[in-house]
PDB file of N, CA and C in Angstrom:
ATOM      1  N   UNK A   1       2.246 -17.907  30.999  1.00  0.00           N
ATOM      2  CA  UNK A   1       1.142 -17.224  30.371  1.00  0.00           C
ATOM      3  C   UNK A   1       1.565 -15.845  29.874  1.00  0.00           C
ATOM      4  N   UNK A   2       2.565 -15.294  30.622  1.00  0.00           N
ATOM      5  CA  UNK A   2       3.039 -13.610  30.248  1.00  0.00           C
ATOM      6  C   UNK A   2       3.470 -13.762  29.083  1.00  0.00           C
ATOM      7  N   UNK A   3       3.747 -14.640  28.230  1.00  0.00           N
ATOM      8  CA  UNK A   3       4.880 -14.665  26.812  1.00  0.00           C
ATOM      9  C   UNK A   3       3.973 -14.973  25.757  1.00  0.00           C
ATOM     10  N   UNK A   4       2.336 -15.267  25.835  1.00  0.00           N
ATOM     11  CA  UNK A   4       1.625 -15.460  25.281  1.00  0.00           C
ATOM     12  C   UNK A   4       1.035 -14.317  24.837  1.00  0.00           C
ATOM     13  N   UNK A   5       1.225 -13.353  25.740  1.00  0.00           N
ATOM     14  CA  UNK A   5       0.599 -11.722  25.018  1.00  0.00           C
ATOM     15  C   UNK A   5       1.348 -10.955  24.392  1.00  0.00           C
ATOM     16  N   UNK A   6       0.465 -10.464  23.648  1.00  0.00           N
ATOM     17  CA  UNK A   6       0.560  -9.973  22.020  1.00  0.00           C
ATOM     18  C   UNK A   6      -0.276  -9.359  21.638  1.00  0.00           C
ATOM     19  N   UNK A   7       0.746  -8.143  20.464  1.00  0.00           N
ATOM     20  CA  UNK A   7      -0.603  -7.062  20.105  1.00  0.00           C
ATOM     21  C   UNK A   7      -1.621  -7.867  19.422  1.00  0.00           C
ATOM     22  N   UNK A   8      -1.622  -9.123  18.806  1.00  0.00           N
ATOM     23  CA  UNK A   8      -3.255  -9.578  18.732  1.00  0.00           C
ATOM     24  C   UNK A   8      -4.646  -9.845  19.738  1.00  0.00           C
ATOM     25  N   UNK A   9      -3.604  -9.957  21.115  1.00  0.00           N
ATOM     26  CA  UNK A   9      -4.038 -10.695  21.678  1.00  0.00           C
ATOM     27  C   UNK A   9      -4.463  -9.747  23.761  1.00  0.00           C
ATOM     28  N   UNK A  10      -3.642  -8.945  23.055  1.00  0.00           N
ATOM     29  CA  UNK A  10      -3.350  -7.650  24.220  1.00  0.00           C
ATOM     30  C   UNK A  10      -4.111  -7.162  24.932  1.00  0.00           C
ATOM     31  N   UNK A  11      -5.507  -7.173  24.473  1.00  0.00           N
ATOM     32  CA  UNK A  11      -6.756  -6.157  24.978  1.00  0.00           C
ATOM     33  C   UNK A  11      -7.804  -7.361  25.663  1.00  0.00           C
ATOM     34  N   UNK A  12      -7.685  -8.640  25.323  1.00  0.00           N
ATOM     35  CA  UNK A  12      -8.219  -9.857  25.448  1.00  0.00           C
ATOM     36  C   UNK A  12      -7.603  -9.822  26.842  1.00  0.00           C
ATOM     37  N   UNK A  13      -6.217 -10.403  26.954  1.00  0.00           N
ATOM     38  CA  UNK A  13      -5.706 -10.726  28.281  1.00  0.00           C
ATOM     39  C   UNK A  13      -5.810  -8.879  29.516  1.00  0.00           C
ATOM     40  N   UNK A  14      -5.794  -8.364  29.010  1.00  0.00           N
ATOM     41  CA  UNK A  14      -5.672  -7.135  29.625  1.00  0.00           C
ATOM     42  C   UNK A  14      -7.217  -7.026  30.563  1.00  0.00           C
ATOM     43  N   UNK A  15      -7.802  -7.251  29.911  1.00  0.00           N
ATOM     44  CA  UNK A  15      -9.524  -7.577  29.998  1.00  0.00           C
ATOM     45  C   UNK A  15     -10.098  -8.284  31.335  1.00  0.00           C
ATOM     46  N   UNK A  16      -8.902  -9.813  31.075  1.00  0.00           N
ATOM     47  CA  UNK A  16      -9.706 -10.315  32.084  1.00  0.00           C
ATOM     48  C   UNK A  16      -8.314 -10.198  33.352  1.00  0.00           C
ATOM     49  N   UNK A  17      -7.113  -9.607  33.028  1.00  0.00           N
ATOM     50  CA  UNK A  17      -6.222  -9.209  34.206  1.00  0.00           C
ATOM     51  C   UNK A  17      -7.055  -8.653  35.080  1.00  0.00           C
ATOM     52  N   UNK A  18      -7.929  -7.326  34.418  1.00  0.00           N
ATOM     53  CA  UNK A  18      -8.373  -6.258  35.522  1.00  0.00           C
ATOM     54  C   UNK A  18      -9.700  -6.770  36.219  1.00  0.00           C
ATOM     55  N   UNK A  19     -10.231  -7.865  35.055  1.00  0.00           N
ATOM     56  CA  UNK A  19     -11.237  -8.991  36.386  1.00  0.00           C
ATOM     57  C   UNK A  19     -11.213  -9.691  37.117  1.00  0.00           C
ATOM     58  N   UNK A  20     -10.064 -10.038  36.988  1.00  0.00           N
ATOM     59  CA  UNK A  20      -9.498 -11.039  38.107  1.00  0.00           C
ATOM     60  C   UNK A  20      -8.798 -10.023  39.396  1.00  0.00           C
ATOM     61  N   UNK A  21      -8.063  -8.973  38.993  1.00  0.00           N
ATOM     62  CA  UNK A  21      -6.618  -8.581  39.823  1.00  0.00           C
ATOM     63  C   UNK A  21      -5.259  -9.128  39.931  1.00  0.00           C
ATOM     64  N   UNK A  22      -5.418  -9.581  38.217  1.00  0.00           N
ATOM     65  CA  UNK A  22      -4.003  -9.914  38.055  1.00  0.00           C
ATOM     66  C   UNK A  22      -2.779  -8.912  37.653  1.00  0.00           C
ATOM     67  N   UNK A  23      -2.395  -8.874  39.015  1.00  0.00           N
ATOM     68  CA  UNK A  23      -1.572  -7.223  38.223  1.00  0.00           C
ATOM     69  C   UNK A  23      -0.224  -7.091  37.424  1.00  0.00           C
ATOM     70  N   UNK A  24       0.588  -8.354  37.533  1.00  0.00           N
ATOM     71  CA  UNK A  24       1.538  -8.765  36.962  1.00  0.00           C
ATOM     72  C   UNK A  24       1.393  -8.831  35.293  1.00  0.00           C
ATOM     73  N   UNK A  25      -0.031  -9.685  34.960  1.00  0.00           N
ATOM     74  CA  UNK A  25      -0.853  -9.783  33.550  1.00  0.00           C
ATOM     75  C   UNK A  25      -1.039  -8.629  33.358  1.00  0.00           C
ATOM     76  N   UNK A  26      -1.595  -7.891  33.896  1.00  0.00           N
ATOM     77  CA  UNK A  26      -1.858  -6.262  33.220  1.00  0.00           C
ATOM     78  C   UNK A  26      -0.876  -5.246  32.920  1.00  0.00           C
ATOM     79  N   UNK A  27       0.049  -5.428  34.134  1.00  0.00           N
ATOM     80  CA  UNK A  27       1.381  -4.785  33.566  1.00  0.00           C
ATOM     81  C   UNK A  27       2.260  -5.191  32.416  1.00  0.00           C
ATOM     82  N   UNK A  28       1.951  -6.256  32.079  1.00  0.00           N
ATOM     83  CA  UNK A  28       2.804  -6.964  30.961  1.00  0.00           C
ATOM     84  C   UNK A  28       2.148  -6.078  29.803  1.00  0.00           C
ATOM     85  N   UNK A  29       0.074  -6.882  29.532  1.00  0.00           N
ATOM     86  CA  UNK A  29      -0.461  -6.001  28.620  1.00  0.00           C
ATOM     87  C   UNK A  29       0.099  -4.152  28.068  1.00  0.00           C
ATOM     88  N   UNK A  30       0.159  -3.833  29.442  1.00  0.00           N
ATOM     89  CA  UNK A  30       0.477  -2.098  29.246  1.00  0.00           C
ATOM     90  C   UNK A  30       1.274  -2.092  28.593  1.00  0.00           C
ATOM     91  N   UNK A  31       2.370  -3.332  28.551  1.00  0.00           N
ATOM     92  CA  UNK A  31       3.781  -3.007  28.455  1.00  0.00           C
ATOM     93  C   UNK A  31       3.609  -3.485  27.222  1.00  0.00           C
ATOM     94  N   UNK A  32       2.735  -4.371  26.669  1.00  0.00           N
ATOM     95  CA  UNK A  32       2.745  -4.878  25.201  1.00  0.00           C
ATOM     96  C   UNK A  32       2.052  -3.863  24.210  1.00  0.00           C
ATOM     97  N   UNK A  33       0.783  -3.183  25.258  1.00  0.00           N
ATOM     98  CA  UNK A  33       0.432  -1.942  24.469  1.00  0.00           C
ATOM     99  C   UNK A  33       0.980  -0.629  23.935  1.00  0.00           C
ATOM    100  N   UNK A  34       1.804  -0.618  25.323  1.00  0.00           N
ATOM    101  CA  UNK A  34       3.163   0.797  24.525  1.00  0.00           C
ATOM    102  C   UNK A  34       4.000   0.019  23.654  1.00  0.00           C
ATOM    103  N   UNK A  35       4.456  -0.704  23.345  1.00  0.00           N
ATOM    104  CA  UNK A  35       5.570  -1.440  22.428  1.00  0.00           C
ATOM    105  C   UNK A  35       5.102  -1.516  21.184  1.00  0.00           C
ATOM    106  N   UNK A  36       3.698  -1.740  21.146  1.00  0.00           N
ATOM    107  CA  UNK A  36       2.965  -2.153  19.661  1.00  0.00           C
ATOM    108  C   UNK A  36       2.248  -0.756  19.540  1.00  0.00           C
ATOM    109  N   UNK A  37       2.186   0.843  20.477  1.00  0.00           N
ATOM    110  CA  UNK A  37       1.175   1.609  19.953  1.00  0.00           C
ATOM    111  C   UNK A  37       0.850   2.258  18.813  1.00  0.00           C
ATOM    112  N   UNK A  38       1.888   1.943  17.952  1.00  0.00           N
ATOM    113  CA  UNK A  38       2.232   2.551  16.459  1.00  0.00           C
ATOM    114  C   UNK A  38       1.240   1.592  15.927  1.00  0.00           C
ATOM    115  N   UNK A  39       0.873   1.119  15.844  1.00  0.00           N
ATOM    116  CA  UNK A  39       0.378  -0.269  15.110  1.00  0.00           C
ATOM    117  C   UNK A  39      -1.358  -0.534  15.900  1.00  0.00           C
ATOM    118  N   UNK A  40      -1.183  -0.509  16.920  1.00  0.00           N
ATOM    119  CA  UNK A  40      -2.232  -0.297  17.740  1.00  0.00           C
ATOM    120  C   UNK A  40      -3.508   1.192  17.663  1.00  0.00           C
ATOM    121  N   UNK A  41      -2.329   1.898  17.367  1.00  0.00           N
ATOM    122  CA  UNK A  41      -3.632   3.565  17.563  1.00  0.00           C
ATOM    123  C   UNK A  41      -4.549   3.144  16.838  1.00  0.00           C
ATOM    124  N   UNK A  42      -4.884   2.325  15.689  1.00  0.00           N
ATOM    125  CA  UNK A  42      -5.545   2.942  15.068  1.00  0.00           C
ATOM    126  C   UNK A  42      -7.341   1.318  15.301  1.00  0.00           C
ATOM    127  N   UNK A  43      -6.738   0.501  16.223  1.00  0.00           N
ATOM    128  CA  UNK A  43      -7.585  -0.270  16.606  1.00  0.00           C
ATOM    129  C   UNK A  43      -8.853  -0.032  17.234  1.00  0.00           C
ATOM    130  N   UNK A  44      -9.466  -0.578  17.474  1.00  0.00           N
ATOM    131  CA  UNK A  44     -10.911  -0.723  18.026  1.00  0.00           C
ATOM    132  C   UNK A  44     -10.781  -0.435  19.497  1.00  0.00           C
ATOM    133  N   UNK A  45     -10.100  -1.789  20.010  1.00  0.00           N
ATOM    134  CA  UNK A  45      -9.954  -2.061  21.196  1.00  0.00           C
ATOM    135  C   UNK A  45      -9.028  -0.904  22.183  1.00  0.00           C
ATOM    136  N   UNK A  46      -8.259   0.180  21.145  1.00  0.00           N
ATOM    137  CA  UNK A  46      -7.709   0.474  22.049  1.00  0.00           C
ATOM    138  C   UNK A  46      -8.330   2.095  22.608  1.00  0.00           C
ATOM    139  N   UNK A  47      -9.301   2.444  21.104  1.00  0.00           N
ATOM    140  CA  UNK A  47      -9.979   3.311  21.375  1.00  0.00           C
ATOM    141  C   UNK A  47     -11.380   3.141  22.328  1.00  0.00           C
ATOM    142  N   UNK A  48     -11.723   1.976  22.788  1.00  0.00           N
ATOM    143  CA  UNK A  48     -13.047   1.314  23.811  1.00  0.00           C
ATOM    144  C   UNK A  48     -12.248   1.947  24.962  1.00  0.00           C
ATOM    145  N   UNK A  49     -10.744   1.396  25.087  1.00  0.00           N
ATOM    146  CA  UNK A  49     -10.125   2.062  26.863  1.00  0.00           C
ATOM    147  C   UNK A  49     -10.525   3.205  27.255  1.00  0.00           C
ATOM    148  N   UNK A  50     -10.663   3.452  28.157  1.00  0.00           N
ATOM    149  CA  UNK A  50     -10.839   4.670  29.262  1.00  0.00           C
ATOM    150  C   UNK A  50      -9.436   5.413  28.902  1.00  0.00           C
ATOM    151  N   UNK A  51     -10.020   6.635  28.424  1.00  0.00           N
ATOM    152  CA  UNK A  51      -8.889   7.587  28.356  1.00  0.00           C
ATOM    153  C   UNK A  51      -7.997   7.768  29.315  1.00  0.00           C
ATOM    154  N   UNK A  52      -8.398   7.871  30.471  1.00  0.00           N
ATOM    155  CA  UNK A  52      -7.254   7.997  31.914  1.00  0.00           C
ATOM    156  C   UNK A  52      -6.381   6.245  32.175  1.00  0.00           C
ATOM    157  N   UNK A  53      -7.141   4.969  31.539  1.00  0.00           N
ATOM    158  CA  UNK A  53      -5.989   4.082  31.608  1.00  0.00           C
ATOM    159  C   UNK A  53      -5.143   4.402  30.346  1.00  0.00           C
ATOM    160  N   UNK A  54      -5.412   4.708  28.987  1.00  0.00           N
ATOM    161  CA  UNK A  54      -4.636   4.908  28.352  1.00  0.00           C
ATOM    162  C   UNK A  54      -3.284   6.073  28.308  1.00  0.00           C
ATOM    163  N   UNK A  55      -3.890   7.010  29.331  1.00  0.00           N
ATOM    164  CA  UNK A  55      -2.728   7.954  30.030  1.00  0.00           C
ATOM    165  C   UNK A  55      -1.999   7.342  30.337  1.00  0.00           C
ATOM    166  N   UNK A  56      -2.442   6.580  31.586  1.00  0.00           N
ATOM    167  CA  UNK A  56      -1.573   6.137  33.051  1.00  0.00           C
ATOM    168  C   UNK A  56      -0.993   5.041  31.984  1.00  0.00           C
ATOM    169  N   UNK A  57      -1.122   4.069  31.224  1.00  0.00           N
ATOM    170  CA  UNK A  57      -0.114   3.300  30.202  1.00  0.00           C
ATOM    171  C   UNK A  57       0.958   3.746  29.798  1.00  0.00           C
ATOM    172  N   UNK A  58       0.459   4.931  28.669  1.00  0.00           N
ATOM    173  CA  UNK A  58       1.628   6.295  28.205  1.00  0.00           C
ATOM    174  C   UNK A  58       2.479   6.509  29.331  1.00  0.00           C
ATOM    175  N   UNK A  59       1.852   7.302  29.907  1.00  0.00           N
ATOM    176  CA  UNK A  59       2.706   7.712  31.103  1.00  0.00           C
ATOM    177  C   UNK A  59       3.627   6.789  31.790  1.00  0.00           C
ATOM    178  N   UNK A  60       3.450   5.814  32.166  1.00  0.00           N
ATOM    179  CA  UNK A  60       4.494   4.571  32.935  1.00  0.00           C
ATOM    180  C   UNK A  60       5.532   4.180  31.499  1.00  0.00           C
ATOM    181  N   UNK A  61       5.350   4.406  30.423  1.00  0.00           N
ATOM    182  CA  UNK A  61       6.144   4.257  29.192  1.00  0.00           C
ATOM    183  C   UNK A  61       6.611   4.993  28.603  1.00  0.00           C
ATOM    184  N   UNK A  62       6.880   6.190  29.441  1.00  0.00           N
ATOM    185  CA  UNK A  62       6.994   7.227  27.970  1.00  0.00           C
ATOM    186  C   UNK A  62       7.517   7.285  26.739  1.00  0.00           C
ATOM    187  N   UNK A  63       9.384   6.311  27.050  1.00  0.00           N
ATOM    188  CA  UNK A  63       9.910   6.379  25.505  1.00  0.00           C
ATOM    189  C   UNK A  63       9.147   5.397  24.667  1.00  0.00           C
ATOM    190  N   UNK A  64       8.330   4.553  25.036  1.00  0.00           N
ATOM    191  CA  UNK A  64       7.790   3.455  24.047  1.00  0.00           C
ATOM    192  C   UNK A  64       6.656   4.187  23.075  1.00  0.00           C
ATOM    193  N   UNK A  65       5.985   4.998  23.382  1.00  0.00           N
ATOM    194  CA  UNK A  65       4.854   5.753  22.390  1.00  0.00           C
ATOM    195  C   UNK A  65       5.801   7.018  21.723  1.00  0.00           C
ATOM    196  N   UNK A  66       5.216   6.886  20.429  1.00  0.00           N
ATOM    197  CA  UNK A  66       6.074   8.337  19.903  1.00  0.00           C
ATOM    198  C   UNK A  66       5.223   9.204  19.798  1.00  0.00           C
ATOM    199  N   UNK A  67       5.505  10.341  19.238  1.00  0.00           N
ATOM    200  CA  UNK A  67       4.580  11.909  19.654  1.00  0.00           C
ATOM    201  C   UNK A  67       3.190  11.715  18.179  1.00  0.00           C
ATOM    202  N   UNK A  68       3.560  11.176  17.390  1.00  0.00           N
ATOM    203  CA  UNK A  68       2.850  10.962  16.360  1.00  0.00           C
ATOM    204  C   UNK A  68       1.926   9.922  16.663  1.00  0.00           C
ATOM    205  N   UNK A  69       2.073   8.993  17.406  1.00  0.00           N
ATOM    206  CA  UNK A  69       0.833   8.223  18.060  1.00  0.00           C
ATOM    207  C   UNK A  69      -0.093   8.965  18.974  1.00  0.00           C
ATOM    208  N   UNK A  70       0.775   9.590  19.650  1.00  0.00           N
ATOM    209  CA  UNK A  70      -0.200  10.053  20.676  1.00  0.00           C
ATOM    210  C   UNK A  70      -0.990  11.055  20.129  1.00  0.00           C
ATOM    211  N   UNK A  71      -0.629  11.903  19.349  1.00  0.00           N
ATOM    212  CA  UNK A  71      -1.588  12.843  18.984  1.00  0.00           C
ATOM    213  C   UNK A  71      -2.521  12.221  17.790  1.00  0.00           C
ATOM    214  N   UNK A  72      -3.103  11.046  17.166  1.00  0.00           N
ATOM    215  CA  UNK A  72      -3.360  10.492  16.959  1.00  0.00           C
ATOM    216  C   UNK A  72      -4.439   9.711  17.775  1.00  0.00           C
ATOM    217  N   UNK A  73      -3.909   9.696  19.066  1.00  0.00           N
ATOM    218  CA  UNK A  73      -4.829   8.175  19.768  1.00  0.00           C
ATOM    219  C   UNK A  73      -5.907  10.109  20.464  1.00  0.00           C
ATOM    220  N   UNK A  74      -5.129  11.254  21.173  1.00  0.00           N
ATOM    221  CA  UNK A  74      -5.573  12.115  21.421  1.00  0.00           C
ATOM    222  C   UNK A  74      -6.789  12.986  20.210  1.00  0.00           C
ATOM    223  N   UNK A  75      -6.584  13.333  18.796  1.00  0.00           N
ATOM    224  CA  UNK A  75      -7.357  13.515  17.668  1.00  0.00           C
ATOM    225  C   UNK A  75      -8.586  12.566  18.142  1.00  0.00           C
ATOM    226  N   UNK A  76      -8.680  11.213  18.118  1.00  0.00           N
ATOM    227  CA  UNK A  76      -9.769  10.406  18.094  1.00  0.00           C
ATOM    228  C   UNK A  76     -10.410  10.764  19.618  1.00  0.00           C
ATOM    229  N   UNK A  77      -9.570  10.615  20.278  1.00  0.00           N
ATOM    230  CA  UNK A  77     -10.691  11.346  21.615  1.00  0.00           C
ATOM    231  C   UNK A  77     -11.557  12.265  22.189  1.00  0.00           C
ATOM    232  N   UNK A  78     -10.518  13.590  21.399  1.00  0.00           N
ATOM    233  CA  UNK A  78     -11.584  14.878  21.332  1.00  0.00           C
ATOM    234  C   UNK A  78     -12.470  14.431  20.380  1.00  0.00           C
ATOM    235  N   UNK A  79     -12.545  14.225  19.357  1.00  0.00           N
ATOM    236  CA  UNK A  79     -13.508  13.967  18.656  1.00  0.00           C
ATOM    237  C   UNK A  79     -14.749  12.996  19.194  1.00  0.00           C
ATOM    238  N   UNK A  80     -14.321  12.499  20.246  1.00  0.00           N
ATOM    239  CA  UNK A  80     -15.467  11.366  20.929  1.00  0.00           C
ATOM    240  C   UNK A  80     -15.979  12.261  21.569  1.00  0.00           C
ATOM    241  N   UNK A  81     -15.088  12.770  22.242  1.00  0.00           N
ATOM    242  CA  UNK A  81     -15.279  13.568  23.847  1.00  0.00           C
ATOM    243  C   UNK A  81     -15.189  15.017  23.535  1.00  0.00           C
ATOM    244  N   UNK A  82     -16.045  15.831  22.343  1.00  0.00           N
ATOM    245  CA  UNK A  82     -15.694  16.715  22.641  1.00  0.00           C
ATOM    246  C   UNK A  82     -15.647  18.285  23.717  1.00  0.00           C
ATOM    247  N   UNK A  83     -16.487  17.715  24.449  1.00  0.00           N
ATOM    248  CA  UNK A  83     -16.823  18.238  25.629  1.00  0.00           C
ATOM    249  C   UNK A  83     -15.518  18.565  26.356  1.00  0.00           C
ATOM    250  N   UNK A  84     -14.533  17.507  26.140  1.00  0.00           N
ATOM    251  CA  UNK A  84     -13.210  17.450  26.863  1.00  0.00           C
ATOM    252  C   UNK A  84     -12.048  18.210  26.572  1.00  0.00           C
ATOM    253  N   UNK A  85     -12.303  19.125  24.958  1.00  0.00           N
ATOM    254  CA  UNK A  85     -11.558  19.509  24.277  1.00  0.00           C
ATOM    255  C   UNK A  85     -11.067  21.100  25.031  1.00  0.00           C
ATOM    256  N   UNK A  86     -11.780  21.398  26.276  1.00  0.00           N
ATOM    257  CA  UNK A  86     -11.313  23.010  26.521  1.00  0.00           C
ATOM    258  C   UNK A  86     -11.294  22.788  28.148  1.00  0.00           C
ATOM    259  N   UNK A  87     -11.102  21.554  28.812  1.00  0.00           N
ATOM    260  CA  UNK A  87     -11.187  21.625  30.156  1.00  0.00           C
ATOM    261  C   UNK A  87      -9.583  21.254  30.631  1.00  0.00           C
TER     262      UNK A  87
END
């Protein structure tokens, strides 16, 4: 089942990893989400995540996201959250 996920398919399986407690499936997802985040920032699904899983993703990946994504996936957040922008 792990070779079946894919940035089409990434946020789907990721979804029901964290309903079940499949943690092997979710780590894969993370791992498919930093690999594809160039391609990904600018999705639906990845802006729905909880800002602190999309950290803790980044973070366990660092060389896989480049600095131009992140400030990118970060731009769209303050702008959600801007409450969040001075804390």
């Amino acid at each position: 089942m792990l070779q079946l996920v894919n940035e089409d398919n990434c946020f789907v399986f990721r979804a029901y990893a964290k309903l079940y407690d499949l943690s092997e499936v979710l780590e894969n997802c993370n791992k498919v989400i930093c690999e594809c985040f160039d391609y990904l920032v600018e999705e639906e699904d990845l802006k729905q995540l909880e800002f602190s899983d999309v950290f803790a993703i980044m973070k366990e990946n660092q060389t896989e996201v480049g600095n131009e994504s992140r400030m990118t996936f970060l731009c769209f957040q303050l702008k959600k959250h801007p409450r969040h922008a001075f804390i």
